[in-house]
N, C-alpha and C. Protein backbone atom coordinates (compact mmCIF):
# COMPACT_ATOMS: atom_id res chain seq x y z
N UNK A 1 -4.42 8.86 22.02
CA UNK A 1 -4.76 8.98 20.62
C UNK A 1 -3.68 8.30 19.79
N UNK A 2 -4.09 7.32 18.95
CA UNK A 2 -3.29 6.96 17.87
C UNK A 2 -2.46 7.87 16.81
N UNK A 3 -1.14 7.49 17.18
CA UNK A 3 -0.16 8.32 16.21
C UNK A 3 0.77 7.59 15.28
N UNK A 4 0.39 7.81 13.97
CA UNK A 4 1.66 7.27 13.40
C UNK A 4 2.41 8.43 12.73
N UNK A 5 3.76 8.23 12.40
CA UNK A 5 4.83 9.12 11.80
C UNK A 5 5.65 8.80 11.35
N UNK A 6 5.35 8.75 9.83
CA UNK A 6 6.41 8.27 8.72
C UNK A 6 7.77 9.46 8.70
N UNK A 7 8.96 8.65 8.03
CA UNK A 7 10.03 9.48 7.75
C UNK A 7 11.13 8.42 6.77
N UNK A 8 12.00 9.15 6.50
CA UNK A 8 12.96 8.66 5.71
C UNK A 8 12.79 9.12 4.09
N UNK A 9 12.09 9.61 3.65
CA UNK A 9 11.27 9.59 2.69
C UNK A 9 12.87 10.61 2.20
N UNK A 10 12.79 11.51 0.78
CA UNK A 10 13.76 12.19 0.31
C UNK A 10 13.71 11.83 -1.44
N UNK A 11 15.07 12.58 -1.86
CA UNK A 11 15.17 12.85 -3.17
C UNK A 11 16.20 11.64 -3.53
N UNK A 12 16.38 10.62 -4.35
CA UNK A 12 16.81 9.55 -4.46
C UNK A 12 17.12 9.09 -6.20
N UNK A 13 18.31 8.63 -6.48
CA UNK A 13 18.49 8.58 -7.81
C UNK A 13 18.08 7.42 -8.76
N UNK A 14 17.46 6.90 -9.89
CA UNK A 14 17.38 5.32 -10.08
C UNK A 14 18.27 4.96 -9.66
N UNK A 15 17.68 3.99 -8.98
CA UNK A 15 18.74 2.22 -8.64
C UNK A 15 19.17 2.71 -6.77
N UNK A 16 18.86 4.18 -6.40
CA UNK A 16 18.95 3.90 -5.13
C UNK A 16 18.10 3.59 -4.17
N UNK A 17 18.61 3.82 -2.99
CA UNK A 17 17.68 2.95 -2.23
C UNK A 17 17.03 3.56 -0.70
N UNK A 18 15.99 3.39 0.02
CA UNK A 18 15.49 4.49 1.26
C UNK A 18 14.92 3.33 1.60
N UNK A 19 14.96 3.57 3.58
CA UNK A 19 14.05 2.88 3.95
C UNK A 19 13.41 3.84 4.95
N UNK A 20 12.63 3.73 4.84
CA UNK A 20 10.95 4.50 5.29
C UNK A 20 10.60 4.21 6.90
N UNK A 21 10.49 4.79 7.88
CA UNK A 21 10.10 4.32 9.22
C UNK A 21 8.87 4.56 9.37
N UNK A 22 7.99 3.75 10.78
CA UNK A 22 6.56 4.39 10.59
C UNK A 22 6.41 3.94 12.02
N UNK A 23 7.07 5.08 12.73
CA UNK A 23 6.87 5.29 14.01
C UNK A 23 5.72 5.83 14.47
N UNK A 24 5.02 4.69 16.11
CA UNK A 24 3.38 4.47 16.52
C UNK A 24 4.00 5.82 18.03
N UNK A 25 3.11 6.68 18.12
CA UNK A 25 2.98 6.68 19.52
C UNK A 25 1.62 6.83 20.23
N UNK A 26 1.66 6.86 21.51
CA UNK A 26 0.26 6.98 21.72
C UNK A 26 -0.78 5.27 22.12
N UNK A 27 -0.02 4.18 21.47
CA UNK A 27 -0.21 2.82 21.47
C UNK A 27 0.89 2.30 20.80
N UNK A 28 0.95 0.62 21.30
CA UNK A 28 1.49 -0.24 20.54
C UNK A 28 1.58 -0.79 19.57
N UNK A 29 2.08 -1.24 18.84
CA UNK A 29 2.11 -1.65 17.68
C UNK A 29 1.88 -3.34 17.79
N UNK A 30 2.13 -4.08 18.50
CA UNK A 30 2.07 -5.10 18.97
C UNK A 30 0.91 -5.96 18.23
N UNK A 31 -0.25 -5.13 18.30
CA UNK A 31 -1.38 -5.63 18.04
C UNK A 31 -2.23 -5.11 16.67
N UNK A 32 -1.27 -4.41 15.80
CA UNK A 32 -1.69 -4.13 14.77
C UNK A 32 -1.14 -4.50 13.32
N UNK A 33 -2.07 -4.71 12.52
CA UNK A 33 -1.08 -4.55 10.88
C UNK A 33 -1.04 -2.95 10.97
N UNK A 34 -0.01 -3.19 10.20
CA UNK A 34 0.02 -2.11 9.56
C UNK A 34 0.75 -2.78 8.04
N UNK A 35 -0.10 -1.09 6.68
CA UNK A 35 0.34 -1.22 5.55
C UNK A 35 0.50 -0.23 5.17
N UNK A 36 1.73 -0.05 3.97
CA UNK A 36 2.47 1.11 3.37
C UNK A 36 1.81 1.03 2.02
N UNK A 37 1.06 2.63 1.92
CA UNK A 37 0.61 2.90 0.75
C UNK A 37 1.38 3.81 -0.09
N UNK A 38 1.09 4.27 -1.17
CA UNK A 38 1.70 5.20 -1.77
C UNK A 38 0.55 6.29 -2.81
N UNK A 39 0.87 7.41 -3.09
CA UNK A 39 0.26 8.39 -4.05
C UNK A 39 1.08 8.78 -4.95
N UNK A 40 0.83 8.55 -6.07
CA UNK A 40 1.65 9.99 -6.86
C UNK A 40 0.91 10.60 -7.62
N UNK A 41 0.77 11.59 -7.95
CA UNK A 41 0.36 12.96 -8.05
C UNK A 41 -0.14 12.13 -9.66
N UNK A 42 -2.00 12.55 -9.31
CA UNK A 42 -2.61 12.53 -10.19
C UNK A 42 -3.33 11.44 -10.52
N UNK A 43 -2.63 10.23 -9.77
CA UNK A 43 -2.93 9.19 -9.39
C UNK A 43 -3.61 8.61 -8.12
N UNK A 44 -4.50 7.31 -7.63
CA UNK A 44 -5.36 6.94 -6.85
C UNK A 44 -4.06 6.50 -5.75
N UNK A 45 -4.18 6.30 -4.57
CA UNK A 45 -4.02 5.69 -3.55
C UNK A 45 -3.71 4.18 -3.85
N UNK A 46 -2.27 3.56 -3.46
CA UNK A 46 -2.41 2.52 -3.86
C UNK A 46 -1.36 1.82 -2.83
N UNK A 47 -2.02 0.28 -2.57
CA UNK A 47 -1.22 -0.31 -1.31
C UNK A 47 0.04 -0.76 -1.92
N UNK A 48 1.30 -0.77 -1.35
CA UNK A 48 2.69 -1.07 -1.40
C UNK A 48 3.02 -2.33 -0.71
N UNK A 49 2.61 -2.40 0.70
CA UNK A 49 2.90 -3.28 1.09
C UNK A 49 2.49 -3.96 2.41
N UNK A 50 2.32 -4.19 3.47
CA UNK A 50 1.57 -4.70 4.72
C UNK A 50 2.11 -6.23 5.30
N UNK A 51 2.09 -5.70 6.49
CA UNK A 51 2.89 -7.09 7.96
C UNK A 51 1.88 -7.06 8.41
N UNK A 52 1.51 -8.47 9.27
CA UNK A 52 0.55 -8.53 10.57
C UNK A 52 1.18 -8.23 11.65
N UNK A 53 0.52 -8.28 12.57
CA UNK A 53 0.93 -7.86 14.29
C UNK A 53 1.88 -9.13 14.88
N UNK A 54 1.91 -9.88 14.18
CA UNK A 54 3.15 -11.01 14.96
C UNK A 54 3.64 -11.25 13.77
N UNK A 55 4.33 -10.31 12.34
CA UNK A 55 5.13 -10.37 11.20
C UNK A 55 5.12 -11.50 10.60
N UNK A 56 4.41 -12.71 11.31
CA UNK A 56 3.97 -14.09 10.22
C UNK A 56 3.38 -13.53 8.63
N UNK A 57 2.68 -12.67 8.78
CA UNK A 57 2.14 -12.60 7.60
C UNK A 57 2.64 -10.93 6.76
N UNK A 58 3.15 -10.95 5.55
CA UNK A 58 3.29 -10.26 4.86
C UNK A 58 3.11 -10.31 3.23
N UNK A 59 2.76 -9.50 2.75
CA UNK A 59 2.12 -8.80 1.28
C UNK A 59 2.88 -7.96 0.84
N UNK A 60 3.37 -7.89 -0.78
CA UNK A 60 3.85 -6.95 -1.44
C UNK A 60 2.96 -6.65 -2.63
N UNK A 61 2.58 -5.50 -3.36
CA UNK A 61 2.08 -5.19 -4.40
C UNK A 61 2.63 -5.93 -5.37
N UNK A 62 2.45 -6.28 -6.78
CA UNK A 62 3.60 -6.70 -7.74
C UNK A 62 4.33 -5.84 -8.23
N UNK A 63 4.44 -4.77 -8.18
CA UNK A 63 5.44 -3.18 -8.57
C UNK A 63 6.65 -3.56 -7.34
N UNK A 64 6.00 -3.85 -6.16
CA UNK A 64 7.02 -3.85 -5.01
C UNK A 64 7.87 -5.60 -5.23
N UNK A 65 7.50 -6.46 -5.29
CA UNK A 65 8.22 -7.58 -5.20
C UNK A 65 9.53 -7.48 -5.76
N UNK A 66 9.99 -8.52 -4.86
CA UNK A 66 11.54 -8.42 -4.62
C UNK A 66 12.45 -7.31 -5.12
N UNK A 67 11.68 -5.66 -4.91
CA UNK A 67 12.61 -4.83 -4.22
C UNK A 67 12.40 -4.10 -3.35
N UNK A 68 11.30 -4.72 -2.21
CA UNK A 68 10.90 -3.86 -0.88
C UNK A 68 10.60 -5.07 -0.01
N UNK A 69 10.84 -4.96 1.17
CA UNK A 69 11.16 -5.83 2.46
C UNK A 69 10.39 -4.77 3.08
N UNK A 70 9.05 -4.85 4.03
CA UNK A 70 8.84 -4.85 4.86
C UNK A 70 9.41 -5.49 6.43
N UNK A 71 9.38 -4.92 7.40
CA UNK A 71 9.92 -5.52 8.83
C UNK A 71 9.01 -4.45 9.59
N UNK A 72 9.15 -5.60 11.17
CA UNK A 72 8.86 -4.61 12.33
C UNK A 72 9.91 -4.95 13.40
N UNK A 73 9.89 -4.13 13.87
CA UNK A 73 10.64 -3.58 15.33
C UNK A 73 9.65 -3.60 16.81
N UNK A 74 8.56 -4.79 16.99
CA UNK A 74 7.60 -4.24 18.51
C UNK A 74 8.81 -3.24 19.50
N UNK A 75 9.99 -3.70 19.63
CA UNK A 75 10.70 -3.13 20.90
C UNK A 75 10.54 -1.97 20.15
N UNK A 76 10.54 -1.44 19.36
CA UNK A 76 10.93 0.01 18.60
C UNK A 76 9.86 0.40 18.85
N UNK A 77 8.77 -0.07 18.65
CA UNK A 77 7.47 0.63 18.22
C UNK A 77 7.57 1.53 16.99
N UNK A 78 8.03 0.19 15.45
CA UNK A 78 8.77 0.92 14.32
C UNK A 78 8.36 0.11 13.23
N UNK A 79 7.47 -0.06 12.81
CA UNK A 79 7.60 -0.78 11.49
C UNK A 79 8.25 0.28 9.82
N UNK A 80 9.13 -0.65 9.54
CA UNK A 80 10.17 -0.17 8.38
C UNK A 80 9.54 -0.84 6.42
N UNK A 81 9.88 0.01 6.02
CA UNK A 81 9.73 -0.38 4.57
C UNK A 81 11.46 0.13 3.90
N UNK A 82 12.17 -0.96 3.67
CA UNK A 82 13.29 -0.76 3.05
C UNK A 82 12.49 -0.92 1.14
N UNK A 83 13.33 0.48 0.79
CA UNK A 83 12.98 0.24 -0.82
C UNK A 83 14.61 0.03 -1.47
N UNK A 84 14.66 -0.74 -2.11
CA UNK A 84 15.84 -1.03 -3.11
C UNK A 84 15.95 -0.81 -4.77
N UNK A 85 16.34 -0.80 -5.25
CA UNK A 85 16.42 -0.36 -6.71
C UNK A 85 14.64 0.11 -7.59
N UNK A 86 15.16 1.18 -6.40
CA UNK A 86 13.99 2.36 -6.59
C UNK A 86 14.14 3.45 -8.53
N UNK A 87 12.76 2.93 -9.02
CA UNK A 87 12.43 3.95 -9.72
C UNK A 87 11.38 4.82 -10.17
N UNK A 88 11.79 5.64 -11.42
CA UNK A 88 10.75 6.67 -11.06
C UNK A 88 9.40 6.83 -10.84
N UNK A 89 8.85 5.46 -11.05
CA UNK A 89 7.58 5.20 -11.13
C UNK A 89 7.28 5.01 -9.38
N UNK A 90 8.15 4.91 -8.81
CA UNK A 90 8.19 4.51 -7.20
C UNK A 90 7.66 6.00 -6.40
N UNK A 91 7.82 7.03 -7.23
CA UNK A 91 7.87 8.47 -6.44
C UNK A 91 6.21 8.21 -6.45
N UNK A 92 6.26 9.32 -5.10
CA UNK A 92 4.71 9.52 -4.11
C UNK A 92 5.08 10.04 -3.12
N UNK A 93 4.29 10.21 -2.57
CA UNK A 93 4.16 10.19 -1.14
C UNK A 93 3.56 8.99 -0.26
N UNK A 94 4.59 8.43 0.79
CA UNK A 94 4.30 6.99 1.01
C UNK A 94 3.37 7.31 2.72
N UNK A 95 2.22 6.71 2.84
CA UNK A 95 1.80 6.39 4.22
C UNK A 95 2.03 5.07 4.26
N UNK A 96 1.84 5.44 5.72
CA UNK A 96 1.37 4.21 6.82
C UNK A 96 0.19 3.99 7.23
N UNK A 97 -0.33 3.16 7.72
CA UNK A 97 -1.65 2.86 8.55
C UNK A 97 -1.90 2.01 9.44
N UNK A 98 -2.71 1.77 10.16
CA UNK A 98 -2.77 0.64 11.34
C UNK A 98 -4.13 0.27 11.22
N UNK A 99 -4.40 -0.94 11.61
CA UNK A 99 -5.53 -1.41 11.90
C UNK A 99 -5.14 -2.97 13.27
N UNK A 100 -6.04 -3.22 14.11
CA UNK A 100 -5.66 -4.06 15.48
C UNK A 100 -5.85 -5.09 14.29
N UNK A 101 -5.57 -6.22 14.23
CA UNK A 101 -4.91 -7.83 14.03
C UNK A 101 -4.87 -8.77 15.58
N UNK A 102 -6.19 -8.82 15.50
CA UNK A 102 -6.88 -10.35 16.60
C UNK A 102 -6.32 -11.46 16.01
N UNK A 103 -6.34 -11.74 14.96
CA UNK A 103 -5.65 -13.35 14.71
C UNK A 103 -4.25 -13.24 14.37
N UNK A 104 -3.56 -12.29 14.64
CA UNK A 104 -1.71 -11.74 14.58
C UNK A 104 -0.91 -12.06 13.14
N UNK A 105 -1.99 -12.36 12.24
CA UNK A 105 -1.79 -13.05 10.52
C UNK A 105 -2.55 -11.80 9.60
N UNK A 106 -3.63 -10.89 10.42
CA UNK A 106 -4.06 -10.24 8.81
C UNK A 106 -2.95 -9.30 8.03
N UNK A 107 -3.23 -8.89 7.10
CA UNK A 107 -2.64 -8.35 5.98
C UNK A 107 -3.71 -8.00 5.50
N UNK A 108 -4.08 -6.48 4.94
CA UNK A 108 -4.97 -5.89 3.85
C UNK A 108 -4.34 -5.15 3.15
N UNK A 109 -4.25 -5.22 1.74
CA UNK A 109 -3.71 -4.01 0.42
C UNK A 109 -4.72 -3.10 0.62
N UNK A 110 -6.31 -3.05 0.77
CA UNK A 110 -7.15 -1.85 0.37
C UNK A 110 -7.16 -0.89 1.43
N UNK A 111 -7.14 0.62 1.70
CA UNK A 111 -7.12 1.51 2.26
C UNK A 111 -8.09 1.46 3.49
N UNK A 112 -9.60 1.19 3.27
CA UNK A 112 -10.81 1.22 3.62
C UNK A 112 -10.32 0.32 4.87
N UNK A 113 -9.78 -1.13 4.90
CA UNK A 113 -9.42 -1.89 6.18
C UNK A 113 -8.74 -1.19 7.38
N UNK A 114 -8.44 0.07 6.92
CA UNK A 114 -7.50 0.97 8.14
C UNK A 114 -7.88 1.79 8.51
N UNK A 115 -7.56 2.10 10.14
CA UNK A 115 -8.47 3.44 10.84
C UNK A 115 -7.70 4.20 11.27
N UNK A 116 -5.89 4.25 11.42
CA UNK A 116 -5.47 5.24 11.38
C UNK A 116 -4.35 5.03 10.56
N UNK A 117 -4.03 6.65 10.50
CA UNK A 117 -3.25 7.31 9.05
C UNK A 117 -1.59 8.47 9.65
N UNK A 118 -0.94 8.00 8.75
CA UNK A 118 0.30 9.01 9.25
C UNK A 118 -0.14 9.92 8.18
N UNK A 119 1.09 11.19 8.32
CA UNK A 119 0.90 12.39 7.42
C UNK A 119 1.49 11.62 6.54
N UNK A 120 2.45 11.48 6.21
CA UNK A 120 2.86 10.98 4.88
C UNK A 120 4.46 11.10 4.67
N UNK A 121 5.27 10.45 3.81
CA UNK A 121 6.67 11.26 3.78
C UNK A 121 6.44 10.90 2.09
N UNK A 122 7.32 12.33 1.56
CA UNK A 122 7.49 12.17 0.36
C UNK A 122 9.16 11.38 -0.14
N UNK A 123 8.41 10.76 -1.22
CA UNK A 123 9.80 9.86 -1.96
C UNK A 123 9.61 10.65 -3.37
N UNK A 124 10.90 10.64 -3.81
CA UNK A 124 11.26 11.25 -5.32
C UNK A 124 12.34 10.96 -5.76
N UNK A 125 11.93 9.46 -7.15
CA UNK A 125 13.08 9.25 -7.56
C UNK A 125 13.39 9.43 -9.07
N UNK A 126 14.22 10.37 -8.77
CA UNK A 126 14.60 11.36 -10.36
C UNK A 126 16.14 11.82 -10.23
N UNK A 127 16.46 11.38 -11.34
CA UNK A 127 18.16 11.55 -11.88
C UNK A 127 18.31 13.20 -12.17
């Protein structure tokens, strides 16, 4: 069974910074995108960010550009979301997701392209 399991998540001040893990077990990661969404309370589901299965291809939201770096780790079986000059508008609760990547290039922002889901880790950034 497909497992993912976010962490890193925590209480964080403007301008600092978390990076997010989104550890697979159960399968490889090898052969999947995966993309980092986010919620915050009261608000819709919304994509953050997404790698393909051979990291050629990556996507940032425009909220996220140039202060979140996506990466993967295959030896880890770890794809990471470093956030940098995080603010308050950044708080949610961030997933992960997977979907297999046959041509090792897709990337999807919308939710619906993905068939599995981590629980979630919460981010909160407030002074």
């Amino acid at each position: 069974q497909l497992q993912l399991v976010e962490s890193g998540g925590g209480l964080v001040q403007p301008g600092g910074s978390l990076r997010l893990s989104c550890a697979a077990s159960g399968f490889t990661l090898d052969y999947y995108t995966i993309g980092w969404f986010r919620q915050a309370p009261g608000k819709e589901r919304e994509g953050v960010s997404c790698i393909s299965s051979s990291g050629g291809s990556t996507n940032y939201a425009d909220s996220a550009k140039g202060r979140f770096t996506i990466s993967r780790d295959n030896a880890k079986n770890t794809v990471y979301l470093q956030m940098n000059s995080l603010k308050p508008e950044d708080t949610g609760v961030y997933y992960c997701a997977a979907r297999t990547d046959p041509s090792g290039y897709g990337c999807y922002d919308r939710g619906y392209f993905y068939d599995s889901w981590g629980q979630g880790t919460q981010v909160t950034v407030s002074s």
